[in-house]
PDB file of N, CA and C in Angstrom:
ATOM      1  N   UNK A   1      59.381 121.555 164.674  1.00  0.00           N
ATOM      2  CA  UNK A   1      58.854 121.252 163.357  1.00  0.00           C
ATOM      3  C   UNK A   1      58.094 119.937 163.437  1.00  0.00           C
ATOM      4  N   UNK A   2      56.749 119.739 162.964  1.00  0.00           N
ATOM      5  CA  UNK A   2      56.428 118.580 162.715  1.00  0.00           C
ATOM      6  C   UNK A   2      56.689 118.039 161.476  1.00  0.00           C
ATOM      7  N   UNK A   3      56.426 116.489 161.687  1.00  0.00           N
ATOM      8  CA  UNK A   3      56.704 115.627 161.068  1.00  0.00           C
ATOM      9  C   UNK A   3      56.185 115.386 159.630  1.00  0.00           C
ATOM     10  N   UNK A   4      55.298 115.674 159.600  1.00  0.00           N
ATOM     11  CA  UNK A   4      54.906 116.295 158.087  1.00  0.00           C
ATOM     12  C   UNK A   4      55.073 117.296 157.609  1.00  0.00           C
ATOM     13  N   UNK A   5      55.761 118.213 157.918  1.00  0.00           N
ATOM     14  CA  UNK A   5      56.239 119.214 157.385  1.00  0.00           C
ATOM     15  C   UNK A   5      57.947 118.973 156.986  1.00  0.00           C
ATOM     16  N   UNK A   6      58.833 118.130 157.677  1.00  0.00           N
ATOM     17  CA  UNK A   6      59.411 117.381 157.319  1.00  0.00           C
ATOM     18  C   UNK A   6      59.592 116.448 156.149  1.00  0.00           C
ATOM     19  N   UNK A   7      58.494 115.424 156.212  1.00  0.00           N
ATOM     20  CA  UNK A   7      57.949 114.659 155.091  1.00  0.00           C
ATOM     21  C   UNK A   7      58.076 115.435 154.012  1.00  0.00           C
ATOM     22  N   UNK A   8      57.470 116.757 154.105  1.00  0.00           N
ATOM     23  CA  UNK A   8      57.370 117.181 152.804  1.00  0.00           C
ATOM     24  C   UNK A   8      58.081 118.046 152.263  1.00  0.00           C
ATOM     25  N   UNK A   9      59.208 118.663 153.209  1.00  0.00           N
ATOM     26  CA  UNK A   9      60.478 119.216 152.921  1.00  0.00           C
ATOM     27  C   UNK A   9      61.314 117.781 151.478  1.00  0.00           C
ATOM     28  N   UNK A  10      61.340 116.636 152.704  1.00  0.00           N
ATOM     29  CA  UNK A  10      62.337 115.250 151.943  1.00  0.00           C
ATOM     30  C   UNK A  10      61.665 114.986 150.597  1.00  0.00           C
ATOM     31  N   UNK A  11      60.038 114.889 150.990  1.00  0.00           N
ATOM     32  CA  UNK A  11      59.586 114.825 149.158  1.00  0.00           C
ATOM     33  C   UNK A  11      60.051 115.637 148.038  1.00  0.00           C
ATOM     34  N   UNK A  12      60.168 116.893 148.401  1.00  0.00           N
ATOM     35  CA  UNK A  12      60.902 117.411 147.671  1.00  0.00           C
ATOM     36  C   UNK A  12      61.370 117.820 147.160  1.00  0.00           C
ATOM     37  N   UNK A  13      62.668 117.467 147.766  1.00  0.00           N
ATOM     38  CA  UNK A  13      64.078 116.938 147.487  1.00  0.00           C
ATOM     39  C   UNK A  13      64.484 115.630 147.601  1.00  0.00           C
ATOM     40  N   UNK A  14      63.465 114.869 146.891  1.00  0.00           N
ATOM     41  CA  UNK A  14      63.679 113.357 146.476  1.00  0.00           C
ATOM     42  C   UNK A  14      63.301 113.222 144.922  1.00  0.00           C
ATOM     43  N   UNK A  15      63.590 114.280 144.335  1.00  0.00           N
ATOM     44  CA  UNK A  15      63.441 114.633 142.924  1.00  0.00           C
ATOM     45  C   UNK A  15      64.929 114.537 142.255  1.00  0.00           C
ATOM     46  N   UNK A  16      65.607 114.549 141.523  1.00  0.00           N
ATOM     47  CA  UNK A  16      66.726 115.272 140.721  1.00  0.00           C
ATOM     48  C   UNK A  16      66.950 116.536 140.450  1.00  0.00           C
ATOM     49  N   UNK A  17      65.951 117.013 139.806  1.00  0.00           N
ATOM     50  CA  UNK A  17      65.943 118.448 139.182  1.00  0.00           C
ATOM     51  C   UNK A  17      65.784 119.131 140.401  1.00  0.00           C
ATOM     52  N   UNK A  18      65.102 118.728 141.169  1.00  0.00           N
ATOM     53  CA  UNK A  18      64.405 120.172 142.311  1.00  0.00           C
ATOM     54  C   UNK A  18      65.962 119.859 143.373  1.00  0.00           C
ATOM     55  N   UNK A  19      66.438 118.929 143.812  1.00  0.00           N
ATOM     56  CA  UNK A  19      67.067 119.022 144.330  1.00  0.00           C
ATOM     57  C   UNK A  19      68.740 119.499 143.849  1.00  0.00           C
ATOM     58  N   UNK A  20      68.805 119.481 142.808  1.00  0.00           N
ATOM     59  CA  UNK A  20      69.894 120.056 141.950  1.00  0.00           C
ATOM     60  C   UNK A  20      70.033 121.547 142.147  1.00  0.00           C
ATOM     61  N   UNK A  21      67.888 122.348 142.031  1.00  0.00           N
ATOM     62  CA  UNK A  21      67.619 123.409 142.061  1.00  0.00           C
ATOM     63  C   UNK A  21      67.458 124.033 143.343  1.00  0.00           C
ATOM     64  N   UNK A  22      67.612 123.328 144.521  1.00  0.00           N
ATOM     65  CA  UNK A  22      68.038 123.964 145.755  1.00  0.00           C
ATOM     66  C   UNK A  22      69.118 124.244 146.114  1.00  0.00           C
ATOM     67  N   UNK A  23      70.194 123.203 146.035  1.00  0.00           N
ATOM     68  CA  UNK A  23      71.409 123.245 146.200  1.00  0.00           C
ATOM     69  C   UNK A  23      71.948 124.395 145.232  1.00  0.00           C
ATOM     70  N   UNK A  24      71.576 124.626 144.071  1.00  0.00           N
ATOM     71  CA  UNK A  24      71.926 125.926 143.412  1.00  0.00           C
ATOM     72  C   UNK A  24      71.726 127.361 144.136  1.00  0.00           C
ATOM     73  N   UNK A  25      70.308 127.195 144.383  1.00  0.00           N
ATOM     74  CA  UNK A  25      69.732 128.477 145.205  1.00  0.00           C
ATOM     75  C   UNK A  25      70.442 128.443 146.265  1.00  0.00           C
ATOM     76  N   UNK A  26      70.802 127.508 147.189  1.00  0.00           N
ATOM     77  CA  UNK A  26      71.843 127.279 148.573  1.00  0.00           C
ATOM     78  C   UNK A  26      73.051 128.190 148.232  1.00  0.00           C
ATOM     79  N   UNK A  27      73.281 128.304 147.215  1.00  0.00           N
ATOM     80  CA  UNK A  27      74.743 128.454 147.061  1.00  0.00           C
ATOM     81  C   UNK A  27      74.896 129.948 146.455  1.00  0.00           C
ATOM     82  N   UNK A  28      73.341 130.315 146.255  1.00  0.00           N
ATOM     83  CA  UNK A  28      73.462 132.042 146.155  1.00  0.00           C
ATOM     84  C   UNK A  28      73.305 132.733 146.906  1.00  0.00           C
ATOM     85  N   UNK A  29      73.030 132.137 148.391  1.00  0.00           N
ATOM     86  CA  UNK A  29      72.971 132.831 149.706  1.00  0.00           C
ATOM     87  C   UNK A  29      71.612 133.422 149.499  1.00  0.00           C
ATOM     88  N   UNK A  30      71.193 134.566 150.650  1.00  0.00           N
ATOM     89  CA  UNK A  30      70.190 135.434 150.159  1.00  0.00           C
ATOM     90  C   UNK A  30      69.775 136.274 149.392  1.00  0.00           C
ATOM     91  N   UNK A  31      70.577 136.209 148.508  1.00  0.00           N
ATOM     92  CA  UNK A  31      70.432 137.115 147.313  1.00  0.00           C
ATOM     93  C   UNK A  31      69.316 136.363 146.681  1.00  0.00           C
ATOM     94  N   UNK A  32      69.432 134.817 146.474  1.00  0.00           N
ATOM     95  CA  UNK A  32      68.492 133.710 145.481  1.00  0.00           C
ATOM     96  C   UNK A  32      69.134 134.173 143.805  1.00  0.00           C
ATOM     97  N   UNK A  33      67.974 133.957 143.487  1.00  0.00           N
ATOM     98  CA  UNK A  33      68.360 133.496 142.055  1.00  0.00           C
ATOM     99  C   UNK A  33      67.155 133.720 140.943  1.00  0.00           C
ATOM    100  N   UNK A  34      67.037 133.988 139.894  1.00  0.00           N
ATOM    101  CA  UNK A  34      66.094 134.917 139.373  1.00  0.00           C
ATOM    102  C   UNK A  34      65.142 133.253 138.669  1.00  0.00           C
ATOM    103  N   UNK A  35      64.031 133.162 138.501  1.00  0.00           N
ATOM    104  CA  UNK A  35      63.652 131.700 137.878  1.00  0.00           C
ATOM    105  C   UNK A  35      64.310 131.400 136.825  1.00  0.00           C
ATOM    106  N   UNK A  36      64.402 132.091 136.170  1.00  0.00           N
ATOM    107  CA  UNK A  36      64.383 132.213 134.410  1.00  0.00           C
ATOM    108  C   UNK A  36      65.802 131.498 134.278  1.00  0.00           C
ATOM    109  N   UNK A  37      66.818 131.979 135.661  1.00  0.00           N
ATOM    110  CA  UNK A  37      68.648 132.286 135.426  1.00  0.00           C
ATOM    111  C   UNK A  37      68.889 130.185 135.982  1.00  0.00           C
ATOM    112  N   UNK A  38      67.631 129.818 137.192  1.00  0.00           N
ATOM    113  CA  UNK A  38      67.809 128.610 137.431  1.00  0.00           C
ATOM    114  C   UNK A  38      67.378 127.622 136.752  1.00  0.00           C
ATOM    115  N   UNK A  39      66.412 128.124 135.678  1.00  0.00           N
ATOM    116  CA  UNK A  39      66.203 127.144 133.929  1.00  0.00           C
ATOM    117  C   UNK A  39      67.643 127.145 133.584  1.00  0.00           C
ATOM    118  N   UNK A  40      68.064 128.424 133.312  1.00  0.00           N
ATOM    119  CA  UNK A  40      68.623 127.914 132.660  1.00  0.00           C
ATOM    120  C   UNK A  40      70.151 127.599 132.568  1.00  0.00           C
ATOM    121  N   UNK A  41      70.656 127.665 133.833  1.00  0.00           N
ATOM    122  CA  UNK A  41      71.372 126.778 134.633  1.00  0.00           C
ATOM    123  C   UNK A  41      71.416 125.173 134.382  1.00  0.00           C
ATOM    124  N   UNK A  42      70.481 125.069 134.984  1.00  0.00           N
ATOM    125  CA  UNK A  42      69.900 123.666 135.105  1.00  0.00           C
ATOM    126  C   UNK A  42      69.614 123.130 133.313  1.00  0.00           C
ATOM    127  N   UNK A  43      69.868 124.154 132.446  1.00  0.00           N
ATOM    128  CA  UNK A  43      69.079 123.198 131.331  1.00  0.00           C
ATOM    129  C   UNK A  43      68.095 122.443 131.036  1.00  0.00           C
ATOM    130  N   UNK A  44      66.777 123.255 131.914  1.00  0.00           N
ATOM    131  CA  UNK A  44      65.545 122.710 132.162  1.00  0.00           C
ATOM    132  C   UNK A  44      64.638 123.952 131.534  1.00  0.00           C
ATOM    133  N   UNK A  45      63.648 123.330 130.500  1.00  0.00           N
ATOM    134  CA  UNK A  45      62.728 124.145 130.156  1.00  0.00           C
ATOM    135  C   UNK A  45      62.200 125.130 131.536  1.00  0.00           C
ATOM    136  N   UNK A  46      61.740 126.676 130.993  1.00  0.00           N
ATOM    137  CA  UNK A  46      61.101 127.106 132.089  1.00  0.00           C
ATOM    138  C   UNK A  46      59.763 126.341 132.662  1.00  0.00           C
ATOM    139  N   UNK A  47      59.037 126.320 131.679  1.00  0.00           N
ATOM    140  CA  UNK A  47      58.228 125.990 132.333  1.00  0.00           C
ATOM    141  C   UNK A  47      57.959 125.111 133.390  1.00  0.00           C
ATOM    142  N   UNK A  48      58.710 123.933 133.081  1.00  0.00           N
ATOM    143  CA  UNK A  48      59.289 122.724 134.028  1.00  0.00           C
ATOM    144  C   UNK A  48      59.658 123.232 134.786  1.00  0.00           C
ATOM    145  N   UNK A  49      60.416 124.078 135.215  1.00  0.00           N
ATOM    146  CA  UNK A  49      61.213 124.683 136.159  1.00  0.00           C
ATOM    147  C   UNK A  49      60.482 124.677 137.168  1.00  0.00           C
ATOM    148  N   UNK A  50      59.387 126.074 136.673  1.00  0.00           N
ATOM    149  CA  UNK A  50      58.285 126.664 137.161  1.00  0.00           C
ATOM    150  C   UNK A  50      58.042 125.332 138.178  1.00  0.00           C
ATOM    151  N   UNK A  51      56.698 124.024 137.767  1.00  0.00           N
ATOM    152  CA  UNK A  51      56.479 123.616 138.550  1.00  0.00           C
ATOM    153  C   UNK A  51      57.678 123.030 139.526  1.00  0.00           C
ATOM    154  N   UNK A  52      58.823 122.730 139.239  1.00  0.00           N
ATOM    155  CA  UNK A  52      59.784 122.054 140.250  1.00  0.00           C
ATOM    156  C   UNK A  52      60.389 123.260 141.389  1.00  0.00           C
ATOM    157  N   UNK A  53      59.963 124.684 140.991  1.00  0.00           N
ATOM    158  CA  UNK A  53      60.264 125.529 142.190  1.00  0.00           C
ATOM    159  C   UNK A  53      58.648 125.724 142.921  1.00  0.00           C
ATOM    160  N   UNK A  54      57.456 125.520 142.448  1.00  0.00           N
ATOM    161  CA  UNK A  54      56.661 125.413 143.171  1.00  0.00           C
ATOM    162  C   UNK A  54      56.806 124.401 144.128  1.00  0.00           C
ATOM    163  N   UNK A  55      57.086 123.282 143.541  1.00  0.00           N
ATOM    164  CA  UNK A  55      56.707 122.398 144.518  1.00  0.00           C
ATOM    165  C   UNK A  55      57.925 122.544 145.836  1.00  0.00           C
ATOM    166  N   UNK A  56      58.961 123.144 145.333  1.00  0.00           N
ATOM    167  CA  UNK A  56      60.119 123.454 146.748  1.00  0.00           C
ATOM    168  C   UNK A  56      59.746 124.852 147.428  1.00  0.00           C
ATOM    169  N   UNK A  57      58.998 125.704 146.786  1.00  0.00           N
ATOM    170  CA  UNK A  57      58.366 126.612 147.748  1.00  0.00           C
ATOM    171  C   UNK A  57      56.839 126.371 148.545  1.00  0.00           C
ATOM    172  N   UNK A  58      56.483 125.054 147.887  1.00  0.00           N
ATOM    173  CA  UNK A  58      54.909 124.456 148.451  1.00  0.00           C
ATOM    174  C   UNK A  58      55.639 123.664 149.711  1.00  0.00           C
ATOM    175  N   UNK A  59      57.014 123.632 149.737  1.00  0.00           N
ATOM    176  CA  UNK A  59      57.049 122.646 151.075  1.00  0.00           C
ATOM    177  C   UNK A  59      58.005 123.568 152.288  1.00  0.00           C
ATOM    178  N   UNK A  60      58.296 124.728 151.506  1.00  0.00           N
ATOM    179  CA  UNK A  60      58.753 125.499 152.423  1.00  0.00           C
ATOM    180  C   UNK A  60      60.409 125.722 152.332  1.00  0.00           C
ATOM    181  N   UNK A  61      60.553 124.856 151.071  1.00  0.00           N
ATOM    182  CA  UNK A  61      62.239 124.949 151.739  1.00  0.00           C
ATOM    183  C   UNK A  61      62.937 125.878 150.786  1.00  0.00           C
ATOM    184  N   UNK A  62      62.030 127.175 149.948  1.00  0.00           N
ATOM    185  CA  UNK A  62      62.257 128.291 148.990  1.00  0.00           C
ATOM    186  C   UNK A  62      61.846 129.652 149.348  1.00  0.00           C
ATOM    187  N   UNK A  63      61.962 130.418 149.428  1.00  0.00           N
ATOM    188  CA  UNK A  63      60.762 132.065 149.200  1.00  0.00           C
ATOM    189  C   UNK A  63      60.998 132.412 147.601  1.00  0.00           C
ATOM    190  N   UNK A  64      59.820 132.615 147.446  1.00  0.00           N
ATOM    191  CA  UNK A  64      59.439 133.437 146.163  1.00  0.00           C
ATOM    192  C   UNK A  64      59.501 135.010 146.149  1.00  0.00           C
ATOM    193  N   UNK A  65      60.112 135.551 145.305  1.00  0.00           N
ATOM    194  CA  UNK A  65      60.070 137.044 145.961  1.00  0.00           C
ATOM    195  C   UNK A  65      60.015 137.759 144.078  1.00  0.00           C
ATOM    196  N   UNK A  66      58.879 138.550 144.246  1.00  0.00           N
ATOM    197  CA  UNK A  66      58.806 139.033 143.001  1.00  0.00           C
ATOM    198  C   UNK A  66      59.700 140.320 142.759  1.00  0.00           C
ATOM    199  N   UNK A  67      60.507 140.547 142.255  1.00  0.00           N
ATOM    200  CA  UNK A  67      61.779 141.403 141.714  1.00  0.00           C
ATOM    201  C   UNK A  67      61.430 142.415 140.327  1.00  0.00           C
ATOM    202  N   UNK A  68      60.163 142.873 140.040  1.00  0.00           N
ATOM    203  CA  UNK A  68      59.826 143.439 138.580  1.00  0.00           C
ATOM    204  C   UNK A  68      58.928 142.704 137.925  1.00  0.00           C
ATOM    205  N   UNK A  69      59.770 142.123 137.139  1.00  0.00           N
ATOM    206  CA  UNK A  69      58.682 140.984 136.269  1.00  0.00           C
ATOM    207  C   UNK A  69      59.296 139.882 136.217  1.00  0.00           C
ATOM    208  N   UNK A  70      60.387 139.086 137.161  1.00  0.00           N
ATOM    209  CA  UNK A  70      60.995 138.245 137.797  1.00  0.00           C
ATOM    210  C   UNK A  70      60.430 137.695 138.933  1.00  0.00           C
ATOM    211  N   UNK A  71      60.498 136.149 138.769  1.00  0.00           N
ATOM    212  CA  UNK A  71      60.312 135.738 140.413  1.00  0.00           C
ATOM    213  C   UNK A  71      61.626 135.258 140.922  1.00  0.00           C
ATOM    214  N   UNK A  72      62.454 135.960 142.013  1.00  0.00           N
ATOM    215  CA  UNK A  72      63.827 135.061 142.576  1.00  0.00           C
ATOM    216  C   UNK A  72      63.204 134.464 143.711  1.00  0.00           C
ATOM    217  N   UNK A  73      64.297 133.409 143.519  1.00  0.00           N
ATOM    218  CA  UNK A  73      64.003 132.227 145.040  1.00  0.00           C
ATOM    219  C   UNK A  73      65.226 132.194 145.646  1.00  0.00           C
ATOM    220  N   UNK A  74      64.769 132.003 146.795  1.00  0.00           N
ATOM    221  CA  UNK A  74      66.124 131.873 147.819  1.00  0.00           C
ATOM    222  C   UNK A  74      65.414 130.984 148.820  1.00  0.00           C
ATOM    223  N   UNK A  75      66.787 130.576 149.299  1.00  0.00           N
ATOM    224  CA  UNK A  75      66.547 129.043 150.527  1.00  0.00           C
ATOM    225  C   UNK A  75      65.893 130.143 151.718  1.00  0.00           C
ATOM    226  N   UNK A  76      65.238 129.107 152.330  1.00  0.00           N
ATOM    227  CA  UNK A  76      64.902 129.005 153.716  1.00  0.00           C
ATOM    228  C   UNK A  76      65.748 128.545 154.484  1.00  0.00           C
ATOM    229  N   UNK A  77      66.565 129.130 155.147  1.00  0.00           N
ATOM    230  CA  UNK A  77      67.738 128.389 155.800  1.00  0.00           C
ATOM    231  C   UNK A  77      67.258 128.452 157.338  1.00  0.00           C
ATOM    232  N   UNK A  78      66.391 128.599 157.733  1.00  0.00           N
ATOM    233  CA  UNK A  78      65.701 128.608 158.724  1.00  0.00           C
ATOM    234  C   UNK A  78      64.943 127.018 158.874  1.00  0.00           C
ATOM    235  N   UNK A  79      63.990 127.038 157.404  1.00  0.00           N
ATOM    236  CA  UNK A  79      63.633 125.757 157.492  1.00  0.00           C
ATOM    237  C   UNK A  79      64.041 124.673 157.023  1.00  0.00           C
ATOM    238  N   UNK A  80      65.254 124.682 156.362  1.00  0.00           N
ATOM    239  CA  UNK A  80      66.353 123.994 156.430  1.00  0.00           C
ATOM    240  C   UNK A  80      67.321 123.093 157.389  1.00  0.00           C
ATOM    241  N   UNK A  81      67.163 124.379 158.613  1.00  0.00           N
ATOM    242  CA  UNK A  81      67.690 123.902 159.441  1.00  0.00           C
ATOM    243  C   UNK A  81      66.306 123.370 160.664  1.00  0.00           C
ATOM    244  N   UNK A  82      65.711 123.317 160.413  1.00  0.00           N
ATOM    245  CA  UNK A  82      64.679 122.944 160.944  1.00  0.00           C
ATOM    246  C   UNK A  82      64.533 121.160 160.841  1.00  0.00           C
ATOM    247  N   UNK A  83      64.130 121.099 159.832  1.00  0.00           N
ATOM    248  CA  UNK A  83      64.258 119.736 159.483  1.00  0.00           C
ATOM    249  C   UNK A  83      65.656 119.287 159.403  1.00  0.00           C
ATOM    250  N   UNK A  84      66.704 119.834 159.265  1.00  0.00           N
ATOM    251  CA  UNK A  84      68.171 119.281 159.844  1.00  0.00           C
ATOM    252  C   UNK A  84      67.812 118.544 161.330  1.00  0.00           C
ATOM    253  N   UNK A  85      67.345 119.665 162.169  1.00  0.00           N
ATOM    254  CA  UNK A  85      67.083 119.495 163.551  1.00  0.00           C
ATOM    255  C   UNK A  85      66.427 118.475 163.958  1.00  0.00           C
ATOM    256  N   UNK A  86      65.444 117.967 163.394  1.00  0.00           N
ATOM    257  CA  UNK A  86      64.350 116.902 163.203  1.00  0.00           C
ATOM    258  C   UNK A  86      64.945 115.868 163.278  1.00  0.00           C
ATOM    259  N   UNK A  87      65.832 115.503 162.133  1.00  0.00           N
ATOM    260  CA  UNK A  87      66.709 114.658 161.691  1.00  0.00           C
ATOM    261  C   UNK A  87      67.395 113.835 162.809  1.00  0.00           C
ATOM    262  N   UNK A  88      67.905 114.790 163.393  1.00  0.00           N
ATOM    263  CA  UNK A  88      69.229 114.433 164.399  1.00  0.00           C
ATOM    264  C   UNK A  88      68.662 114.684 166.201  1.00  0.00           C
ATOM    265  N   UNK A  89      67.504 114.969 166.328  1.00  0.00           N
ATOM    266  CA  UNK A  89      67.092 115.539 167.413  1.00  0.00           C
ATOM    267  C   UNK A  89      67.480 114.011 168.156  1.00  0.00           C
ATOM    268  N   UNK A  90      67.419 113.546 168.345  1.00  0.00           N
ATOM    269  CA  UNK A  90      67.522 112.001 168.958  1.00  0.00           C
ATOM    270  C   UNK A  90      69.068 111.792 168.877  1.00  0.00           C
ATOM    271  N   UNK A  91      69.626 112.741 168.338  1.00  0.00           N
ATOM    272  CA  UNK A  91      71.288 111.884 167.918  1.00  0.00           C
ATOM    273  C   UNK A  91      71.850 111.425 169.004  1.00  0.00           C
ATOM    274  N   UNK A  92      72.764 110.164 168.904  1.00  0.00           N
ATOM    275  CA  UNK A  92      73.966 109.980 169.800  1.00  0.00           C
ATOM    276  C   UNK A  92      72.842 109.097 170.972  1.00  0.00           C
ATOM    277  N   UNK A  93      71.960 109.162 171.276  1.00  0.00           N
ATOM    278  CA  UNK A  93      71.246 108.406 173.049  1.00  0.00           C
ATOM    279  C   UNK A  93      71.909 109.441 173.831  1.00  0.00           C
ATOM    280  N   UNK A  94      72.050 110.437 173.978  1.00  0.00           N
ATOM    281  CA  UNK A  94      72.373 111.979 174.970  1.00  0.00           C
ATOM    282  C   UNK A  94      73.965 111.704 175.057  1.00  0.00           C
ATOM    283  N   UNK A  95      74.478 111.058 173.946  1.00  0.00           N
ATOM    284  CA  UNK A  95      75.960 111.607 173.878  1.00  0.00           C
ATOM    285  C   UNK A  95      76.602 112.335 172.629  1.00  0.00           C
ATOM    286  N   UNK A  96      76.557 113.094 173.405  1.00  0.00           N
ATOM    287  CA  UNK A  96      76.745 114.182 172.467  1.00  0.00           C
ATOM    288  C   UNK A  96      78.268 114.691 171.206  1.00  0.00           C
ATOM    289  N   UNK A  97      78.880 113.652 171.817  1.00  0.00           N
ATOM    290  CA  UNK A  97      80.644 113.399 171.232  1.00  0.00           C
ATOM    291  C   UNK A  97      80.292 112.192 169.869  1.00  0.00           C
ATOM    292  N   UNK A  98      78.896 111.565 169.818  1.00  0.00           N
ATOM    293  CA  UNK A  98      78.891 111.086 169.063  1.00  0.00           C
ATOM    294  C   UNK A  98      78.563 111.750 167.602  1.00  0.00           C
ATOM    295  N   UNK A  99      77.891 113.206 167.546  1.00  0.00           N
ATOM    296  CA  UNK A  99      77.227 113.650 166.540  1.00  0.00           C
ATOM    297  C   UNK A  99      78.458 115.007 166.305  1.00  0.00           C
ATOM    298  N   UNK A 100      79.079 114.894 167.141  1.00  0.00           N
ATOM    299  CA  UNK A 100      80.598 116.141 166.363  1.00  0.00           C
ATOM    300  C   UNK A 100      80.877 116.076 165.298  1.00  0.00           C
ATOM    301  N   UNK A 101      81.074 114.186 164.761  1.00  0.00           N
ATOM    302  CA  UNK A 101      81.591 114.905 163.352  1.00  0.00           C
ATOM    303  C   UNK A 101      80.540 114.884 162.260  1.00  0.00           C
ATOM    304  N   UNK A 102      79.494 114.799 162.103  1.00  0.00           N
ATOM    305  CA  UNK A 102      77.790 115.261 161.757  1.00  0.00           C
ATOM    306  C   UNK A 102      78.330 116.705 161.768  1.00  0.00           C
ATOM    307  N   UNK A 103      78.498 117.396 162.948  1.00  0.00           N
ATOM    308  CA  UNK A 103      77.899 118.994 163.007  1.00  0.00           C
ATOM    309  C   UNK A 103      79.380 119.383 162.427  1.00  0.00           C
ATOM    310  N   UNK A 104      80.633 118.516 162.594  1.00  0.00           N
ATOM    311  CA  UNK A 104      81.686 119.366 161.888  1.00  0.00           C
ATOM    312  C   UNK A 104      81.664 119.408 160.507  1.00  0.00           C
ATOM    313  N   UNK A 105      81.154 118.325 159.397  1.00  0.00           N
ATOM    314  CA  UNK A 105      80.961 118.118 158.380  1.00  0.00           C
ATOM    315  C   UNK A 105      80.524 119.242 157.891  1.00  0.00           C
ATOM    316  N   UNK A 106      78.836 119.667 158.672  1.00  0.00           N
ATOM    317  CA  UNK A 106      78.127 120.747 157.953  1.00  0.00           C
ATOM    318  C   UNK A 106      78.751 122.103 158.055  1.00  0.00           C
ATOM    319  N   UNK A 107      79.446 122.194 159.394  1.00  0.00           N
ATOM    320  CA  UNK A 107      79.899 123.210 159.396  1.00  0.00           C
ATOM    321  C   UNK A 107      81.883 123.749 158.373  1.00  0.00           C
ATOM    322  N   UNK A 108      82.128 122.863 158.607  1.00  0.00           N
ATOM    323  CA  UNK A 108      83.134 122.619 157.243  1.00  0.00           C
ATOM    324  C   UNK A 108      82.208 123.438 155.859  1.00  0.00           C
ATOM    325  N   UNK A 109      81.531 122.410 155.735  1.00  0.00           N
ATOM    326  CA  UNK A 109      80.996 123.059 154.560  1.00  0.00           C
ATOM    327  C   UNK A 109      80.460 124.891 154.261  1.00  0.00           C
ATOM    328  N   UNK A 110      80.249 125.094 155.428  1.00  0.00           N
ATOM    329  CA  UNK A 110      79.546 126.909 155.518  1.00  0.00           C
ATOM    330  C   UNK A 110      80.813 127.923 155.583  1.00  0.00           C
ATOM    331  N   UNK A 111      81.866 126.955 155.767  1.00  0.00           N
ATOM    332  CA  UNK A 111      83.155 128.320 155.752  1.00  0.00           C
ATOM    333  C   UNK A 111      83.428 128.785 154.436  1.00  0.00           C
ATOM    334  N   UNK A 112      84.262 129.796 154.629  1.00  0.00           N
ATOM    335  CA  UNK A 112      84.286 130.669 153.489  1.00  0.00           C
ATOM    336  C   UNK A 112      85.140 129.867 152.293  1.00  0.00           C
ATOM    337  N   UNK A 113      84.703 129.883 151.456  1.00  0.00           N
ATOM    338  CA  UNK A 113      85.174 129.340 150.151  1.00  0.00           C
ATOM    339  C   UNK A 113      87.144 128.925 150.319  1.00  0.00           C
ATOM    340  N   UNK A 114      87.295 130.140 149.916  1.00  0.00           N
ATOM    341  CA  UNK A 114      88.759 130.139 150.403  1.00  0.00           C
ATOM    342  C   UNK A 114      89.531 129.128 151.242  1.00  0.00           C
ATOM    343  N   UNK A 115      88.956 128.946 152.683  1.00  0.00           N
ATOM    344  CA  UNK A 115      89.209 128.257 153.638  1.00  0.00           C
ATOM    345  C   UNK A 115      88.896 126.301 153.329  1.00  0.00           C
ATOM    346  N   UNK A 116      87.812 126.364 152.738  1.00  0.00           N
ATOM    347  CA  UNK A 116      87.749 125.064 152.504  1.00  0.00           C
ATOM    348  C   UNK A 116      88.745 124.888 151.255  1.00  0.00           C
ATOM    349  N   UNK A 117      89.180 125.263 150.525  1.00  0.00           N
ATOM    350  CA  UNK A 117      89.982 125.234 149.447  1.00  0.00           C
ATOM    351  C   UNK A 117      91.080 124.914 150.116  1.00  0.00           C
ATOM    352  N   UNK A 118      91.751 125.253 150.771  1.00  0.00           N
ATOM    353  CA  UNK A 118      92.796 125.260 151.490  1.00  0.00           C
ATOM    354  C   UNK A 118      93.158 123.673 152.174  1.00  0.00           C
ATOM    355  N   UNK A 119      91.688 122.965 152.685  1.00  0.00           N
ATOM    356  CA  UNK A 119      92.139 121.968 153.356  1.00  0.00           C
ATOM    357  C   UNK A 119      92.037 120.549 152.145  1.00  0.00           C
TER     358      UNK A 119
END
């Protein structure tokens, strides 16, 4: 991934709303989420919406997928993890025991509901 494509993943999600509105979509897996249902979630006019999911599908880190007369969005977890990768590509100076608990954190987080409940 280059570095401006990066850049413009972090722009944004250096918002409030848009980043509120990814982490929502994150959390519907690939199914996404219908626009209309992440207004009004979020308690954000549509229209507003509208531009704050453009601008997270103008940087890549959404798909737009037209459903009828619906647009749902769902993460890019591809380019998600892309710019994760970016991030950390340098981690540790090639020791690699330094960035475990980095990758255990995230991965903590991806287990099944249940399981993190538990700890």
């Amino acid at each position: 991934m280059e570095q401006y494509e990066v850049i413009s993943a972090l722009s944004a999600l250096a918002q409030p709303t848009r980043l509120t509105a990814f982490r929502l979509i994150v959390r519907h897996g690939p199914d996404g989420l219908p626009a209309g249902e992440i207004a009004r979630q979020l308690e954000v006019p549509q229209n507003t919406m509208s531009t704050h999911l453009a601008q997270l599908a103008r940087s890549g880190l959404v798909l737009a997928e037209r459903q009828g007369r619906t647009v749902a969005y769902r993460a890019d977890m591809e380019r998600m993890r892309g710019v994760i990768e970016y991030l950390v590509n340098d981690c540790c100076g090639g020791r690699p025991e330094l960035c475990d608990p980095l990758i255990n954190d995230i991965t903590t987080h991806c287990s099944p509901v249940e399981k993190r409940a538990m700890r």
